[in-house]
N, C-alpha and C. Protein backbone atom coordinates (compact mmCIF):
# COMPACT_ATOMS: atom_id res chain seq x y z
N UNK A 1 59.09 119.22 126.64
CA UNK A 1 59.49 119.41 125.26
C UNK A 1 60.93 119.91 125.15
N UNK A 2 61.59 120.70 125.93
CA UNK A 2 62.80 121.43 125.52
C UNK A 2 63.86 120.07 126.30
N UNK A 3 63.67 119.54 126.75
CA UNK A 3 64.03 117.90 127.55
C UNK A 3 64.59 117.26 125.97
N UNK A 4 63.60 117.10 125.40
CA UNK A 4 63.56 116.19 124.25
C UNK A 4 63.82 116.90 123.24
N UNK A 5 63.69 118.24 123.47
CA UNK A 5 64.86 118.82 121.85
C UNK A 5 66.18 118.73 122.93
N UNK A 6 66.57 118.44 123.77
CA UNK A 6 67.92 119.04 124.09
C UNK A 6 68.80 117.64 124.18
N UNK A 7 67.84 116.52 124.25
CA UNK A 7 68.47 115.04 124.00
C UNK A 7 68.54 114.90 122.07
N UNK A 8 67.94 115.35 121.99
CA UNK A 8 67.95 114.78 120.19
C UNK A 8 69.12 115.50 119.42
N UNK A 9 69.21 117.07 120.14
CA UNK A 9 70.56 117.41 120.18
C UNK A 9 71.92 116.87 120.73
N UNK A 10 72.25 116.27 121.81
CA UNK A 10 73.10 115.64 122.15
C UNK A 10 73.63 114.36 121.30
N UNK A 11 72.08 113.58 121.21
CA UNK A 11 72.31 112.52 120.37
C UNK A 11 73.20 112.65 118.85
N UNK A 12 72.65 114.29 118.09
CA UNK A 12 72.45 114.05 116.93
C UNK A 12 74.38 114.66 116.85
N UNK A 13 74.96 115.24 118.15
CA UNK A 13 76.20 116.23 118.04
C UNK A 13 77.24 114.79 118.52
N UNK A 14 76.51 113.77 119.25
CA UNK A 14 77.61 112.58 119.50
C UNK A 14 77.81 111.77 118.31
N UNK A 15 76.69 111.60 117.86
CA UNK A 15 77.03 110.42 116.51
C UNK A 15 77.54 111.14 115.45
N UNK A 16 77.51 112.69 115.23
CA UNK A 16 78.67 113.20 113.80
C UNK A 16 80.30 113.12 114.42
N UNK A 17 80.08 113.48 116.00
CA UNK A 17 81.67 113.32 116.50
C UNK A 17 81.72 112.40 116.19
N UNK A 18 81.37 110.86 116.52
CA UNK A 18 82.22 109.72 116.28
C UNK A 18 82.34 109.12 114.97
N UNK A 19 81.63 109.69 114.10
CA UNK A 19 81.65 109.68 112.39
C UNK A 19 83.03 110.12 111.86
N UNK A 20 83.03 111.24 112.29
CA UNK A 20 84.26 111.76 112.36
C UNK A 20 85.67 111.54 112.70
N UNK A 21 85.59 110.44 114.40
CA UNK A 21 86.39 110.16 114.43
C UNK A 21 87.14 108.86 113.80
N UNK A 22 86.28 108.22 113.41
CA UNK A 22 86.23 107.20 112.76
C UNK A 22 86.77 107.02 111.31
N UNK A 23 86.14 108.14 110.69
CA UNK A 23 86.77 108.00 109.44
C UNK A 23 88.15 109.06 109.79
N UNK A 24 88.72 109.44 111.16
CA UNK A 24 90.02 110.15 110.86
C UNK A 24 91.13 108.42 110.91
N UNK A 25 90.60 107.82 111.66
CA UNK A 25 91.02 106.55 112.03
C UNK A 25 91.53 105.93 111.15
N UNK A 26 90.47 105.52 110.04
CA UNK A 26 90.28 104.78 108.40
C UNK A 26 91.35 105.28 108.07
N UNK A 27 91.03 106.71 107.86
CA UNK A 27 92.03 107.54 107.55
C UNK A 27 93.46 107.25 107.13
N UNK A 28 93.99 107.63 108.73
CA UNK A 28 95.16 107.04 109.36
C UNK A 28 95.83 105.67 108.60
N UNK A 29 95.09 105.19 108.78
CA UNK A 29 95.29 103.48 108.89
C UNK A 29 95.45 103.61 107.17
N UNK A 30 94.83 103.61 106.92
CA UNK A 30 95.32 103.69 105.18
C UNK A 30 96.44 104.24 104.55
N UNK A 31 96.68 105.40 105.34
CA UNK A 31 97.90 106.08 104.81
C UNK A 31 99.04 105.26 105.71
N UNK A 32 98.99 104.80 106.52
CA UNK A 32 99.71 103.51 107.27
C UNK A 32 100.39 102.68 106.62
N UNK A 33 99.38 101.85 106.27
CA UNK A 33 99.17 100.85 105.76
C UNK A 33 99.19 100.70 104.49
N UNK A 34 99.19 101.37 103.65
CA UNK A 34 99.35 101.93 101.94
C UNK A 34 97.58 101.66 101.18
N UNK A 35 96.81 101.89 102.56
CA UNK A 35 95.34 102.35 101.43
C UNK A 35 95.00 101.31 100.70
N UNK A 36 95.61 100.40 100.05
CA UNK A 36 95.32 99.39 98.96
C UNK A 36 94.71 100.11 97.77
N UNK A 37 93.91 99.63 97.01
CA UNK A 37 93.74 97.98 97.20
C UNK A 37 94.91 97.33 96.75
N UNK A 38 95.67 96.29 97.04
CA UNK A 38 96.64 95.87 96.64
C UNK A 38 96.27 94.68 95.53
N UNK A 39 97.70 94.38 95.33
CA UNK A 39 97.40 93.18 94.39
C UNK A 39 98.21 92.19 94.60
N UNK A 40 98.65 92.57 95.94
CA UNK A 40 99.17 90.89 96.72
C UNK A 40 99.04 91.49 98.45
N UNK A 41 98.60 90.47 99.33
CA UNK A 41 98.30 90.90 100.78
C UNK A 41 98.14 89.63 101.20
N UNK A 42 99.68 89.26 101.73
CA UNK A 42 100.30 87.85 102.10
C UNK A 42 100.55 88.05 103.69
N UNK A 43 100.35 87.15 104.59
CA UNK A 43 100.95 87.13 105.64
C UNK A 43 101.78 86.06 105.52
N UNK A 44 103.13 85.65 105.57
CA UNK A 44 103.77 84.62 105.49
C UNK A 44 104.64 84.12 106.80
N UNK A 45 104.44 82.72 107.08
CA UNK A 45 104.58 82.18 108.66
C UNK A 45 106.10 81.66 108.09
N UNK A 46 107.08 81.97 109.07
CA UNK A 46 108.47 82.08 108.98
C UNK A 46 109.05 81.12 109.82
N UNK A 47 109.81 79.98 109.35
CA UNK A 47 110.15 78.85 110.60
C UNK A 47 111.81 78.61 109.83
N UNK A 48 112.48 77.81 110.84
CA UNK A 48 113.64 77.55 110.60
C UNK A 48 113.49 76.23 109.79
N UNK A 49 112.52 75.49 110.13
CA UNK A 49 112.31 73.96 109.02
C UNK A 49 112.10 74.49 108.26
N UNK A 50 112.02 76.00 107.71
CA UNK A 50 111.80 76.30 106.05
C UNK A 50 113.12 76.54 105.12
N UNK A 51 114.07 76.50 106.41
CA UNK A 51 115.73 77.24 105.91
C UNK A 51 116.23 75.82 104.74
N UNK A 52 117.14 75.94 103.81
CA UNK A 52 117.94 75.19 103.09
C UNK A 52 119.26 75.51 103.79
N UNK A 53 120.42 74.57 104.70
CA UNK A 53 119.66 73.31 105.52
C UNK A 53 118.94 74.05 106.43
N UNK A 54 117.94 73.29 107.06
CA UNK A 54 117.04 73.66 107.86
C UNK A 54 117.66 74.04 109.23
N UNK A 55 117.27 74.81 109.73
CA UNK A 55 117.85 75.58 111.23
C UNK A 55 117.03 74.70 112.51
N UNK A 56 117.84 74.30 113.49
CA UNK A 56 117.07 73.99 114.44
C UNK A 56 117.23 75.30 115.76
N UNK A 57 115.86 75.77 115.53
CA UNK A 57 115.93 77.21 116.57
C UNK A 57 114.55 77.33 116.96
N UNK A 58 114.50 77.90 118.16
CA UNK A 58 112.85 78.21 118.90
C UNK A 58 112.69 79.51 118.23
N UNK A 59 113.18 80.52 117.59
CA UNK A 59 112.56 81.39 116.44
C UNK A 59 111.63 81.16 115.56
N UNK A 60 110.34 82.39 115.40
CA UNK A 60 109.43 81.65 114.48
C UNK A 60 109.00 83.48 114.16
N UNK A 61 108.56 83.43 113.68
CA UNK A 61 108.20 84.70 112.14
C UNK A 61 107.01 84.85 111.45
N UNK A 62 106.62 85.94 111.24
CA UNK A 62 105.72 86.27 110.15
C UNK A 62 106.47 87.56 109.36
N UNK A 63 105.32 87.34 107.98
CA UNK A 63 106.20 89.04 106.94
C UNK A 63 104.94 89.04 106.34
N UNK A 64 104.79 90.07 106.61
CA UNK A 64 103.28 90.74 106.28
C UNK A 64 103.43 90.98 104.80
N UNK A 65 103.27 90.91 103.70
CA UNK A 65 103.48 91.97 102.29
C UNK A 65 102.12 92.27 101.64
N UNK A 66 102.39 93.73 101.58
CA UNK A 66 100.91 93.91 100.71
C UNK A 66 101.96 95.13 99.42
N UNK A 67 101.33 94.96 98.56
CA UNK A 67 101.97 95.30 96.96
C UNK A 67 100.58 96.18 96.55
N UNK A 68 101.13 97.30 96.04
CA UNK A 68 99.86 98.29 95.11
C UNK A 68 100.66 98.48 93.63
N UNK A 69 99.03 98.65 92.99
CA UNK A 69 100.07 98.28 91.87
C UNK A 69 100.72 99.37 91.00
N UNK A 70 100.52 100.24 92.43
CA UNK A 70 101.84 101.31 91.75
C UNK A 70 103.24 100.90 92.02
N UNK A 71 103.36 99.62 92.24
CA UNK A 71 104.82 99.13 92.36
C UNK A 71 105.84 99.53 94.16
N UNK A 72 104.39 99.71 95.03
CA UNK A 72 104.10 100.09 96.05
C UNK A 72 104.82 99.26 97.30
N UNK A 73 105.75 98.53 97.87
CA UNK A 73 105.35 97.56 98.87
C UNK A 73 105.42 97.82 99.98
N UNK A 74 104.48 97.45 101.16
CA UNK A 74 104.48 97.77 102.16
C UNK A 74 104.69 96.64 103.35
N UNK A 75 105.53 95.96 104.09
CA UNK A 75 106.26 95.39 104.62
C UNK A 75 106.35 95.15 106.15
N UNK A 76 105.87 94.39 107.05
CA UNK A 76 106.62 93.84 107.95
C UNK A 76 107.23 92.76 108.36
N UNK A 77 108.21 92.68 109.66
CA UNK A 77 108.70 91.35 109.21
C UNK A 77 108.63 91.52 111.12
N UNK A 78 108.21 90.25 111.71
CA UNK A 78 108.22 90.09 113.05
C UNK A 78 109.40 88.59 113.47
N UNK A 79 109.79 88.36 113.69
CA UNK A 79 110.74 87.61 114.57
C UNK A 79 110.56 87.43 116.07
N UNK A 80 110.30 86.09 116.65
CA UNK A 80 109.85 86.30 118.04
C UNK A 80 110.96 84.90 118.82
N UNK A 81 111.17 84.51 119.82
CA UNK A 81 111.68 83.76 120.95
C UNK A 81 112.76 83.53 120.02
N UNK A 82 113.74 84.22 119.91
CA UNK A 82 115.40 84.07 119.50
C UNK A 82 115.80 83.48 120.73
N UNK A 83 116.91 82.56 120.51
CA UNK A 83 117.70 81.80 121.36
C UNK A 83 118.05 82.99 122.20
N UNK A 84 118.77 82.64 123.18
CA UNK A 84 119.51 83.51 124.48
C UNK A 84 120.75 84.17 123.50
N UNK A 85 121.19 85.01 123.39
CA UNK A 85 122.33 85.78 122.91
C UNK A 85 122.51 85.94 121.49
N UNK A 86 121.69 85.37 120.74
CA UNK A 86 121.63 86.46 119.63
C UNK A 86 120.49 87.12 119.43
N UNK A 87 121.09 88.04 118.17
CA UNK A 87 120.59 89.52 117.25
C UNK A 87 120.36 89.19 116.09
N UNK A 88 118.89 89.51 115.43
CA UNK A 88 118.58 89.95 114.26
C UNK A 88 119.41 90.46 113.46
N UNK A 89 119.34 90.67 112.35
CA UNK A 89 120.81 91.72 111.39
C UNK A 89 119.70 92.25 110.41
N UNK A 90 118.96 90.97 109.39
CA UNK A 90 118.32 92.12 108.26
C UNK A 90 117.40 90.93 107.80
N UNK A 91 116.53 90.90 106.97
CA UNK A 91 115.82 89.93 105.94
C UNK A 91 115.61 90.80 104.71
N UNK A 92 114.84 89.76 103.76
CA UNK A 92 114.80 90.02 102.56
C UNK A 92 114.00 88.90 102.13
N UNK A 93 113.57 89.79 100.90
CA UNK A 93 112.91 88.45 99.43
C UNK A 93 114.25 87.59 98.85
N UNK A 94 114.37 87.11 99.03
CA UNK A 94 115.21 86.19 97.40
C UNK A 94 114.19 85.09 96.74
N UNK A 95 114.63 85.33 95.26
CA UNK A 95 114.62 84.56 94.43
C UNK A 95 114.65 83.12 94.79
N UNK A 96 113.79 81.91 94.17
CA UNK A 96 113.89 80.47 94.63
C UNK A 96 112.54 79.80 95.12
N UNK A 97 112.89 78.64 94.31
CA UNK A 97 111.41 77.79 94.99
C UNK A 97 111.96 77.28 96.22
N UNK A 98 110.66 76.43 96.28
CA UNK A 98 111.08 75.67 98.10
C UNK A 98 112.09 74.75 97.92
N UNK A 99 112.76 74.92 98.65
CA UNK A 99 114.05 73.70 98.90
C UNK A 99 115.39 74.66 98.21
N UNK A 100 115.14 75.39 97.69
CA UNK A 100 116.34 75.76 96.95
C UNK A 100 116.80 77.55 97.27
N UNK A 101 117.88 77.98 97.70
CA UNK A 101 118.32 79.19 98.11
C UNK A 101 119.03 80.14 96.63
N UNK A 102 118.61 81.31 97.03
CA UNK A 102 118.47 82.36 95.48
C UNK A 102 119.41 83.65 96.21
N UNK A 103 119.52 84.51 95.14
CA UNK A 103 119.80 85.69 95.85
C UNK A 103 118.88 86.47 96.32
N UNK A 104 120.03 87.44 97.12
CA UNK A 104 118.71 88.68 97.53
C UNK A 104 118.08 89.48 96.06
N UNK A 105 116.78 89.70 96.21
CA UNK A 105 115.85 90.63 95.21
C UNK A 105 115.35 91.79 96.14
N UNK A 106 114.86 91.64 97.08
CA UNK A 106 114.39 93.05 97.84
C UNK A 106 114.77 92.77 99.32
N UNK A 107 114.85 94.01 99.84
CA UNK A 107 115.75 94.45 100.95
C UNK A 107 114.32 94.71 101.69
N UNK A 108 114.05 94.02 102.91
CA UNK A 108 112.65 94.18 103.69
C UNK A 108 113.15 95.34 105.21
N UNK A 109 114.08 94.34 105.88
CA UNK A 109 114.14 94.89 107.24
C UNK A 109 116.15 95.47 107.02
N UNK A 110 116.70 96.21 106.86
CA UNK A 110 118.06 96.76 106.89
C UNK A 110 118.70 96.58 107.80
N UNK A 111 118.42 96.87 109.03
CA UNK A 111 119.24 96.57 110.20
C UNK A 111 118.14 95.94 110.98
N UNK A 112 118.41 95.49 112.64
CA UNK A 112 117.82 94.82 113.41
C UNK A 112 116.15 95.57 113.81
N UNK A 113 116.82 97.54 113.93
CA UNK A 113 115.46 97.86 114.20
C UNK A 113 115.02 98.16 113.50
N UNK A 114 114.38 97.48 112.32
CA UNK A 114 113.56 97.90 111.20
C UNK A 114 112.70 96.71 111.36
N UNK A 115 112.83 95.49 112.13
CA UNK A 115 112.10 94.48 112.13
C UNK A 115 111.08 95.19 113.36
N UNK A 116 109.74 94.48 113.22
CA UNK A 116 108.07 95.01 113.76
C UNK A 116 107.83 96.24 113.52
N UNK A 117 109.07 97.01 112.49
CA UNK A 117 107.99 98.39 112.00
C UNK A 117 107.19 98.22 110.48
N UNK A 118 106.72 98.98 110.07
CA UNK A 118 106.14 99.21 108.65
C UNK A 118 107.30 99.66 107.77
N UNK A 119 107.21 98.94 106.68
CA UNK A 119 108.86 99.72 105.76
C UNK A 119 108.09 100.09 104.63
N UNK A 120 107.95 101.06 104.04
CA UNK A 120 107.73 101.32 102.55
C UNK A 120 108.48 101.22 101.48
N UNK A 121 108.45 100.55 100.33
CA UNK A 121 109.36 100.30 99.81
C UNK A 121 108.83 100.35 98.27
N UNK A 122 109.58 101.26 96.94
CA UNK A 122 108.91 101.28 95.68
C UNK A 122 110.10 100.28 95.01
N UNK A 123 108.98 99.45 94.45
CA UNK A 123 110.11 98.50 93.70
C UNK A 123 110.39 98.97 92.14
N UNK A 124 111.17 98.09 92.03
CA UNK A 124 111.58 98.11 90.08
C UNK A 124 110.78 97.58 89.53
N UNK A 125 110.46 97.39 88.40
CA UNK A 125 109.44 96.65 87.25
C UNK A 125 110.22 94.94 87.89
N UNK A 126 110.90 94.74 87.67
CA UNK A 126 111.12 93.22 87.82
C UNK A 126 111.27 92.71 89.25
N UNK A 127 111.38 93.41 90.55
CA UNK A 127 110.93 93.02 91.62
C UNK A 127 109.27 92.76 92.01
N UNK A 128 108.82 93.72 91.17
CA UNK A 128 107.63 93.63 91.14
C UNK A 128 106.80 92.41 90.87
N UNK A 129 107.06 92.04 89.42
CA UNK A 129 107.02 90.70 88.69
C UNK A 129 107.44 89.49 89.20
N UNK A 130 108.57 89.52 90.12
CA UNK A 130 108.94 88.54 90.82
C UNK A 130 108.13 88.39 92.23
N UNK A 131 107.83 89.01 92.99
CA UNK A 131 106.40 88.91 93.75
C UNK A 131 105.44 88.71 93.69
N UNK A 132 104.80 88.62 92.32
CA UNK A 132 103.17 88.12 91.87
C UNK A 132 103.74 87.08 91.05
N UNK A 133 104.27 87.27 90.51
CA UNK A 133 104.59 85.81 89.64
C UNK A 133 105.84 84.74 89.75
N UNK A 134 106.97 85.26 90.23
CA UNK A 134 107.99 84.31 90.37
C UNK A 134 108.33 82.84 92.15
N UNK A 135 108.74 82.54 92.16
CA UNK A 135 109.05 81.65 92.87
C UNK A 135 110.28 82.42 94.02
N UNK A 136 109.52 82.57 95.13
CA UNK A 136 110.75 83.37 95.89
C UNK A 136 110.38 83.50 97.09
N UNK A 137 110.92 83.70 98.22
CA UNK A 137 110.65 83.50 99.94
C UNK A 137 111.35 84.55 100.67
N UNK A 138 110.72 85.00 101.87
CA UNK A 138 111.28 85.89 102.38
C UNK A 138 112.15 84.88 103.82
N UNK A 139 113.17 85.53 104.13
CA UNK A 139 114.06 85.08 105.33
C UNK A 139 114.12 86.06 106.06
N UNK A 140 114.89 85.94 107.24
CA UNK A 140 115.44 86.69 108.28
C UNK A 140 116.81 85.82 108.48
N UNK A 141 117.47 86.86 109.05
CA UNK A 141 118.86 86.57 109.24
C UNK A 141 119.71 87.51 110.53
N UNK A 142 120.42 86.11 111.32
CA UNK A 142 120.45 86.58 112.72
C UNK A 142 122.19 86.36 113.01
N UNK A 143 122.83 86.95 114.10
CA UNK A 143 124.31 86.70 114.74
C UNK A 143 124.65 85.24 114.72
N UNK A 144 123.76 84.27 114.79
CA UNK A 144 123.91 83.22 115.34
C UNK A 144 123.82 81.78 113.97
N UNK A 145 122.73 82.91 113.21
CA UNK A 145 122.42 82.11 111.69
C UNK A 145 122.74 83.48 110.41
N UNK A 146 123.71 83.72 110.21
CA UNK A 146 124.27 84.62 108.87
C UNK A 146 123.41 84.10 107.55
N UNK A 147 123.70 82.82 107.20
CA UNK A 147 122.75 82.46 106.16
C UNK A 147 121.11 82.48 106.06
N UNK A 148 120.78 82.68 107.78
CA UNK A 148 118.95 82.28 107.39
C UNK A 148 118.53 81.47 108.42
N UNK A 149 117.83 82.14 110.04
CA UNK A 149 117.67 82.02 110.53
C UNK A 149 116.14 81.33 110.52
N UNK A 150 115.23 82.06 109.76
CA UNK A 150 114.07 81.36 109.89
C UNK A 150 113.07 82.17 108.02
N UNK A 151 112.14 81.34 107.25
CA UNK A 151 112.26 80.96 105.94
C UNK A 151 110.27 81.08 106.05
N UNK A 152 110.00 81.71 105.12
CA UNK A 152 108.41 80.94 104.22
C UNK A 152 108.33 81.78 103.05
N UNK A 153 107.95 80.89 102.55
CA UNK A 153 107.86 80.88 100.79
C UNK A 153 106.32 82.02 100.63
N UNK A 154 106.95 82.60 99.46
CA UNK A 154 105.73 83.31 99.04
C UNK A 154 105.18 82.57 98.05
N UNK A 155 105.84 82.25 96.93
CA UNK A 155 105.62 80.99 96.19
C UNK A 155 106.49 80.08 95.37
């Protein structure tokens, strides 16, 4: 008997630890990640055939965006197999449907090492609006391509 209270104890002191650790995890990850719920949570695939003119480069991309609608955005931007000798510089949203190049509207990655981290970023009322509703694409932009190394449309 004291066998089997002393397992039901073990049992009952392992499964609140990992309850615990679990939701410190959730936790974490939410305050990370901006918690949501959002009201846009885009992964967008980034290629140089998306550039206006189109780039021929073995670079290829994703940009994570998730938007709360406290005017919230939360941001990554990855860039992977850059040619031999160049550098990243910055990306951004601009303004513009497909085929056609806009200005910058939001500032994603600032310098080179801001690309594969998390950026938080509170927008204006009309950046906002232009992310759920307007026509506009995020880029990256490198030493080698100043205008727009590699391109995908949000919409």
């Amino acid at each position: 008997m004291p066998l089997l209270v002393a397992g039901l104890f073990l049992a009952v002191c392992s499964c609140q630890k990992d309850a615990v650790t679990t939701n410190y995890v959730e936790e974490e990850m939410g305050q990370r990640n901006g918690g949501g719920p959002y009201v846009l949570n885009m992964l967008i695939q980034l290629s140089g055939a998306n550039e206006v003119p189109p780039v021929n480069t073995t670079a290829t991309g994703t940009a994570h965006l998730r938007l709360t609608a406290d005017r919230t955005l939360y941001s990554k931007v990855i860039v992977e197999d850059l040619e031999a000798g160049d550098a990243l510089r910055f990306s951004h949203v601009h303004s513009g449907a497909t085929g056609v190049n806009g200005p910058v509207e939001i500032f994603l990655c600032h310098t080179a090492d801001d690309f594969g981290k998390n950026i938080v970023t509170t927008l204006t009322e009309a950046q906002y609006n232009l992310l759920l509703n307007g026509a506009c694409y995020v880029n990256a932009h490198s030493n080698f391509h100043p205008p727009g190394l590699v391109r995908g449309q949000v919409r």
